[in-house]
Protein backbone atom coordinates (compact mmCIF):
# COMPACT_ATOMS: atom_id res chain seq x y z
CA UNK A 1 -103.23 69.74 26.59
CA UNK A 2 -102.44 65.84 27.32
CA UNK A 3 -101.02 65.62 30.81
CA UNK A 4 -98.07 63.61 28.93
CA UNK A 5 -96.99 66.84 27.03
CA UNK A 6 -92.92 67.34 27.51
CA UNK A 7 -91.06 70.37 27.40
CA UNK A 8 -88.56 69.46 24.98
CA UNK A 9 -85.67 71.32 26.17
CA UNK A 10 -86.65 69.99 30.19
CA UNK A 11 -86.45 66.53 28.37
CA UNK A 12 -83.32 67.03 26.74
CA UNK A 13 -81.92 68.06 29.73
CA UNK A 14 -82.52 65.68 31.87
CA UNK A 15 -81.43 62.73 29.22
CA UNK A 16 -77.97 64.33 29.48
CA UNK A 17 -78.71 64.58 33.12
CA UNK A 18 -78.70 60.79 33.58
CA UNK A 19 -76.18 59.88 30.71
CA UNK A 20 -73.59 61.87 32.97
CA UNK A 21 -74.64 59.66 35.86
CA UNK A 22 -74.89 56.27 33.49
CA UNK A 23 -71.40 57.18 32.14
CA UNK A 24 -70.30 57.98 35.49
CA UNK A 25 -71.05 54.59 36.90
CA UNK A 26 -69.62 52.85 34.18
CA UNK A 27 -66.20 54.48 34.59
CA UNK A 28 -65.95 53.87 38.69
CA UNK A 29 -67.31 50.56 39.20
CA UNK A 30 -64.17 49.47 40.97
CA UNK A 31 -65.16 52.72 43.51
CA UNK A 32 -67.70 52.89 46.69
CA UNK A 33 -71.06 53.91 45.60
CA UNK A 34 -71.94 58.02 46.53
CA UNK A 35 -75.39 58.70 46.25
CA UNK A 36 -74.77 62.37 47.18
CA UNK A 37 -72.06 62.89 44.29
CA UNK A 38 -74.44 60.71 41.17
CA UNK A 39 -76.64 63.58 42.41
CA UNK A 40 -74.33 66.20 42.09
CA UNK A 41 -73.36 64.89 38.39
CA UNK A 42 -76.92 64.68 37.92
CA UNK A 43 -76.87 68.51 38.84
CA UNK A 44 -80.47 67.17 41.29
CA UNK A 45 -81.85 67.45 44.43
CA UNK A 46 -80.75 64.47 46.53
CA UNK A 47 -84.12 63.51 47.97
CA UNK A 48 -84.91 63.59 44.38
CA UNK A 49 -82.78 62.41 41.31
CA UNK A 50 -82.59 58.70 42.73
CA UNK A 51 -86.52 58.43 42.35
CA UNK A 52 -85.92 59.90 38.52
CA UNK A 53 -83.33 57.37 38.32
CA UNK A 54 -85.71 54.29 39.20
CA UNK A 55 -88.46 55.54 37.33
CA UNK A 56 -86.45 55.90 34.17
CA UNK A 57 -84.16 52.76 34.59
CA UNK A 58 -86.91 50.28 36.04
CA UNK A 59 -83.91 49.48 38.79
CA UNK A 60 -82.46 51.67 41.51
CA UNK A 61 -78.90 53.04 41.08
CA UNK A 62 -77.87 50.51 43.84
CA UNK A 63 -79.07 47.50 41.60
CA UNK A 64 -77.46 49.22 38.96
CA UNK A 65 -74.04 49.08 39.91
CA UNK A 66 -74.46 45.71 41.36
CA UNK A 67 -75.89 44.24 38.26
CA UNK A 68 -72.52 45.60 36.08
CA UNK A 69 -70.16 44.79 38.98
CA UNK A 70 -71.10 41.03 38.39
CA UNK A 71 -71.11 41.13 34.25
CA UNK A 72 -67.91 42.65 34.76
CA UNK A 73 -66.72 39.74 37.16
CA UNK A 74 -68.16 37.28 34.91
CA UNK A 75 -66.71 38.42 31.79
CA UNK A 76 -63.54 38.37 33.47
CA UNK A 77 -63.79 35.16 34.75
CA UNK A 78 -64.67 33.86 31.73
CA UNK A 79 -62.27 35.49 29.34
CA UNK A 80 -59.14 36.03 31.50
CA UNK A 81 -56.73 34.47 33.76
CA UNK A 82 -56.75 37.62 36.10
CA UNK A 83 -56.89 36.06 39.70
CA UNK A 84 -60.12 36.35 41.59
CA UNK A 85 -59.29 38.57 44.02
CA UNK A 86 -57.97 41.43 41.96
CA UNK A 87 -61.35 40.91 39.94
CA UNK A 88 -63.19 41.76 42.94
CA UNK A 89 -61.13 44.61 43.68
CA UNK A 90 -61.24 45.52 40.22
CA UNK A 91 -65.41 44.99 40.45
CA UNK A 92 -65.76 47.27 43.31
CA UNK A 93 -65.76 45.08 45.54
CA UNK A 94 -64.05 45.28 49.88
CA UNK A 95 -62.84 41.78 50.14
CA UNK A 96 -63.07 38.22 48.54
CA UNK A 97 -65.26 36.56 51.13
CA UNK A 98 -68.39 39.75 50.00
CA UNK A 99 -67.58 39.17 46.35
CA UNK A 100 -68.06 35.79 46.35
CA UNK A 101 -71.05 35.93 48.28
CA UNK A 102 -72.80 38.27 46.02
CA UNK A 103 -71.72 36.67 42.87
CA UNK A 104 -73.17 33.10 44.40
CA UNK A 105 -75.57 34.49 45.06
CA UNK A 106 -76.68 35.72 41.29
CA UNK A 107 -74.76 33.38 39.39
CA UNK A 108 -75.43 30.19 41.27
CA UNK A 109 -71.88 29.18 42.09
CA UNK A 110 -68.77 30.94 43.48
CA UNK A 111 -66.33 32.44 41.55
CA UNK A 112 -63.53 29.73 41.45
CA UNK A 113 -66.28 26.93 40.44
CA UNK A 114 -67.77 29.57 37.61
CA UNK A 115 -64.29 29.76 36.19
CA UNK A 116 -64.35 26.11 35.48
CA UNK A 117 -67.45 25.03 35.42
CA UNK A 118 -69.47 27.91 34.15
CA UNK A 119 -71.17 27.13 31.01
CA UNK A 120 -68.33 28.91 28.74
CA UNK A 121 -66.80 25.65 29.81
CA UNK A 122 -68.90 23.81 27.85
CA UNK A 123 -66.80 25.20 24.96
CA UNK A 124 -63.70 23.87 23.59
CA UNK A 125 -61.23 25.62 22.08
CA UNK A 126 -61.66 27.19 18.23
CA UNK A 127 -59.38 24.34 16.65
CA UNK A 128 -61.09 21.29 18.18
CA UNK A 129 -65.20 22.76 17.59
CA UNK A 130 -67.06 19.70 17.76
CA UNK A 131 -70.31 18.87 15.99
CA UNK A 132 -71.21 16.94 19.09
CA UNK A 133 -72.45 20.64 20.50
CA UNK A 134 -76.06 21.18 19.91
CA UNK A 135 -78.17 24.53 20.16
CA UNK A 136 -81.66 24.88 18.90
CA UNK A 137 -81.31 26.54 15.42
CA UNK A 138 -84.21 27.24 13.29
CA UNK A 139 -84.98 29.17 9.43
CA UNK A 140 -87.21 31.94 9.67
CA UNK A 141 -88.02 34.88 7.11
CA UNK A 142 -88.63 38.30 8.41
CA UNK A 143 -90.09 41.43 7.55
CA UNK A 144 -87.69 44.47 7.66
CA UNK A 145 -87.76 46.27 10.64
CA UNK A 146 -87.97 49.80 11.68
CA UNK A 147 -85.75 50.13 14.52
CA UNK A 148 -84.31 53.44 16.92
CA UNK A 149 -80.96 52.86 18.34
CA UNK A 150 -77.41 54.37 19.36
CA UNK A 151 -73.98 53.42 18.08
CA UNK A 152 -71.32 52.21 20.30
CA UNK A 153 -67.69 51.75 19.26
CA UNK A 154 -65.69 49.57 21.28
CA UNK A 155 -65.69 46.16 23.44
CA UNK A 156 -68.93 44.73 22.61
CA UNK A 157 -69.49 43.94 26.54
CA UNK A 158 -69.55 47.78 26.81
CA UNK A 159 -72.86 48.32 24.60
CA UNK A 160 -74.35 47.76 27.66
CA UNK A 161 -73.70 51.31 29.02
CA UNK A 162 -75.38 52.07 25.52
CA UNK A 163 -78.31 50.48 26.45
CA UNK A 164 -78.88 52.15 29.83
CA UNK A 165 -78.47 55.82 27.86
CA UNK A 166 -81.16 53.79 25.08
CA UNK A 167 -83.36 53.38 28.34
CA UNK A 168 -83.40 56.85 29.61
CA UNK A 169 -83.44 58.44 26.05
CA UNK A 170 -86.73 56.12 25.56
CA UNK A 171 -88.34 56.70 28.69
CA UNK A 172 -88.17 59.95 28.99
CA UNK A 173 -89.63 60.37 25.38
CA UNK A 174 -92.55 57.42 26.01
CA UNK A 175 -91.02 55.55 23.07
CA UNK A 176 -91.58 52.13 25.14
CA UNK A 177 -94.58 49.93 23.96
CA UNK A 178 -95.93 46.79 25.29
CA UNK A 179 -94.74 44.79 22.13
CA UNK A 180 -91.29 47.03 22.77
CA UNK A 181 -88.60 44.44 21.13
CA UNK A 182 -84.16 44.75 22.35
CA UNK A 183 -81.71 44.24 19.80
CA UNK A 184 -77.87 44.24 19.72
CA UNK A 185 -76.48 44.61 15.98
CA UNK A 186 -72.84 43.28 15.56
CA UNK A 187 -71.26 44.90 12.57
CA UNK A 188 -67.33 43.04 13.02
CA UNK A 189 -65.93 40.48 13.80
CA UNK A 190 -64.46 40.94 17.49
CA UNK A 191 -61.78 37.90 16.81
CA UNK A 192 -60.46 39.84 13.97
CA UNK A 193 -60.98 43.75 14.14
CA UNK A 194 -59.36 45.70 16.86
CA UNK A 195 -61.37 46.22 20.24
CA UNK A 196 -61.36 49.88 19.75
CA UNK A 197 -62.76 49.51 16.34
CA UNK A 198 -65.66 47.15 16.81
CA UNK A 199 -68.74 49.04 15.94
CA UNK A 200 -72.10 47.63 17.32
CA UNK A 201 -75.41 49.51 17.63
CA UNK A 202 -78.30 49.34 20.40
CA UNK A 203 -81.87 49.37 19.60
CA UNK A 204 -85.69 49.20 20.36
CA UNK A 205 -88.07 48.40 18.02
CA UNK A 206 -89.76 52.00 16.66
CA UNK A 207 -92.85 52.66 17.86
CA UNK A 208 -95.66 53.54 14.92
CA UNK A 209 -96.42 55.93 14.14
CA UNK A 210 -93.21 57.57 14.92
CA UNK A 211 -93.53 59.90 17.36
CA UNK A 212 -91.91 63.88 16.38
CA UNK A 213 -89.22 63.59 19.49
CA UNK A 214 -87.94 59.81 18.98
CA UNK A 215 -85.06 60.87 16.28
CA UNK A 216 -83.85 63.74 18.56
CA UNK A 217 -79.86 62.87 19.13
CA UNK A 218 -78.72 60.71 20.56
CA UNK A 219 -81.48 58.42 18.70
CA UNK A 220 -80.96 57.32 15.34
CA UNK A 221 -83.78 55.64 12.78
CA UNK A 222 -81.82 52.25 11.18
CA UNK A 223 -83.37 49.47 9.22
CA UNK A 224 -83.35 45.77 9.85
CA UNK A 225 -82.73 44.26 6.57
CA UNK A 226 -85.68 41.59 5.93
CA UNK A 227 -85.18 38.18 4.60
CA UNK A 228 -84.03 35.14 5.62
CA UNK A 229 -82.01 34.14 9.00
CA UNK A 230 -80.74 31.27 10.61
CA UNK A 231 -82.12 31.58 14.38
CA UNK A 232 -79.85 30.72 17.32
CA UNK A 233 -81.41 30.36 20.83
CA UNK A 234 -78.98 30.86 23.33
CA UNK A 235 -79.81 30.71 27.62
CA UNK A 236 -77.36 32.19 29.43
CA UNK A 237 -74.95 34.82 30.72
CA UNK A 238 -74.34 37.40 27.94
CA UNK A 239 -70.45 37.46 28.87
CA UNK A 240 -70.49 33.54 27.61
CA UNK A 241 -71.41 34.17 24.24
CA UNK A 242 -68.50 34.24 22.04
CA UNK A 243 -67.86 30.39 22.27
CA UNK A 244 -71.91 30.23 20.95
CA UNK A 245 -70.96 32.46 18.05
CA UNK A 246 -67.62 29.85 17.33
CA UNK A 247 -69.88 27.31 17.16
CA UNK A 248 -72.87 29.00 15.11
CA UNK A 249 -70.35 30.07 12.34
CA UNK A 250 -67.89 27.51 12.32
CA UNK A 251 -69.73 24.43 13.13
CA UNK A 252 -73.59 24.60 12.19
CA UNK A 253 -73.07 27.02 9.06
CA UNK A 254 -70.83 24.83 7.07
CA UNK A 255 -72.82 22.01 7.72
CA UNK A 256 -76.05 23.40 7.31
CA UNK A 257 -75.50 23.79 3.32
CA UNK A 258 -76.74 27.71 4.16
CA UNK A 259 -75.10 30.47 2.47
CA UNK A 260 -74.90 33.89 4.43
CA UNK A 261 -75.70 37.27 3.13
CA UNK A 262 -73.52 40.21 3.41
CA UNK A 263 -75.52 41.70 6.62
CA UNK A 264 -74.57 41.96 10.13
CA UNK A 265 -76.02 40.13 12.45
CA UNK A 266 -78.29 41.19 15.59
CA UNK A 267 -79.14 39.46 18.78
CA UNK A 268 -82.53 40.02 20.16
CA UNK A 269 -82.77 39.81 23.45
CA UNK A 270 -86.05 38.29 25.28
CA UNK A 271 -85.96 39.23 29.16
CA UNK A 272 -84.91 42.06 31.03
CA UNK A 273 -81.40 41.21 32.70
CA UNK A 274 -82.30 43.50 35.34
CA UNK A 275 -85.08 41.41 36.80
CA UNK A 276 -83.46 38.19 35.42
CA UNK A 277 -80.67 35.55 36.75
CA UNK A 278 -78.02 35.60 34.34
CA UNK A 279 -78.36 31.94 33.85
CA UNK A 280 -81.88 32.37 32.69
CA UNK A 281 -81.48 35.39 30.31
CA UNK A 282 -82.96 34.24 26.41
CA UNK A 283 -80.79 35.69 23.58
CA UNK A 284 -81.71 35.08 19.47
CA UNK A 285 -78.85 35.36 17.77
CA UNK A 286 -79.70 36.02 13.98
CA UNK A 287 -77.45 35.15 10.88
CA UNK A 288 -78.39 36.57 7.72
CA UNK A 289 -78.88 33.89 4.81
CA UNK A 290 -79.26 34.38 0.71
């Protein structure tokens, strides 16, 4: 018997073991960090369940919660007029003077200077999109793809707890190839349909052949439709992206003399934000075309 062999109920168990603690963290990120209590909603040892934890996650707990402290942050610095220092109480953090050291620190400039001169800046508002904006936008055709995901309903800025349950679902079950491929499908319109309501899915490419445990729940099997797609490449934050989108639909589509299809569209994403600056994370954003 292969040394890799699982115990499928030990698996299971210990993918709802670290979705407690992944939901968990999400919840409390404005509260201080206790390593003895993630262990106790792990239901581990504590000399223990933290070493699961980076072996599953690629990134200790600690990095964790910093990492979504600071998307948090940035989102709302981005998207709100909530004054700085209730975002960094709100982001977990003791005072102003450690929040904006940290965030500095990762996203290059303090808060106040993100606010307005972080590249969502770069954006004008809806009514005034100007064709004087420029990302690199290219026509590709695609294969379909085979792809195993989880849905998410809700803020799209929230798939990312999706995505850490993804990553401890596929770990755990050795889903994760070298050619492994992220994607993020959209399915509404977050300017038009209720946050509550927005419907979005996270995914890794499926591994072939398909191994007997990947469609276990939470996991789902979904297809990629193939054809043809107009190809955004966007570098950058992920909490600056709705402004790319404005621009993308409004501005290059009409122009373009492209017709979309009636398909969502999916970002794939190209580096790992966890061992990436958010100014250098690579997004494809892909719009479906007749």
């Amino acid at each position: 018997m292969s040394a890799l062999s699982t115990n499928p109920a030990l698996q299971v168990s210990y993918e709802r073991r670290l979705s407690r603690v992944t939901n968990y963290l999400h919840a409390h990120l404005d509260e201080d960090l206790d390593l003895n209590k993630l262990a106790d909603i792990a239901c581990m040892s504590p000399y223990h369940w933290h070493r699961i934890y980076r072996a599953i996650h690629g990134e200790s707990v600690v990095a964790t919660v910093k990492r979504l402290r600071l998307q948090r942050a940035a989102t709302l610095l981005a998207r709100s007029d909530m004054a700085i220092d209730k975002i960094a109480e709100f982001s977990g953090y003791p005072n102003l003077q450690s929040f904006t050291r940290i965030f500095a620190s990762v996203y290059g400039q303090p808060p106040a200077r993100y606010r307005k001169e972080g590249s969502h800046q770069q954006f004008p508002l809806p009514d005034e999109l100007s064709a004087d904006l420029h990302f690199p936008v290219s026509i590709t055709s695609i294969a379909p793809v085979q792809l195993l995901g989880i849905d998410n309903l809700g803020n799209y800025m929230g798939i990312s707890k999706t995505f850490d349950i993804l990553t401890g679902c596929a770990a755990s079950r050795q889903l994760f190839r070298e050619d492994t491929r992220w994607i993020g499908i959209y399915y509404d319109d977050a300017m038009t349909v209720e946050e509550d309501k927005l419907r979005s899915k996270a995914c890794i490419s499926a591994p072939q052949p398909l191994p007997e445990q990947a469609l276990q729940e939470p996991l789902s099997l979904t297809e990629l439709r193939g054809g043809k797609y107009a190809v955004l490449t966007y570098k950058g934050p992920y909490s600056d992206m709705q402004p790319v989108y404005r621009w993308f639909f409004g501005v290059w589509l009409p122009a373009s003399g492209e017709e979309i299809d009636d398909a969502p569209p999916f970002e794939e994403y190209l580096n790992n934000p966890r061992d990436t600056a958010p100014a250098d994370l690579l997004t494809n954003i892909y719009m479906p075309l007749r």
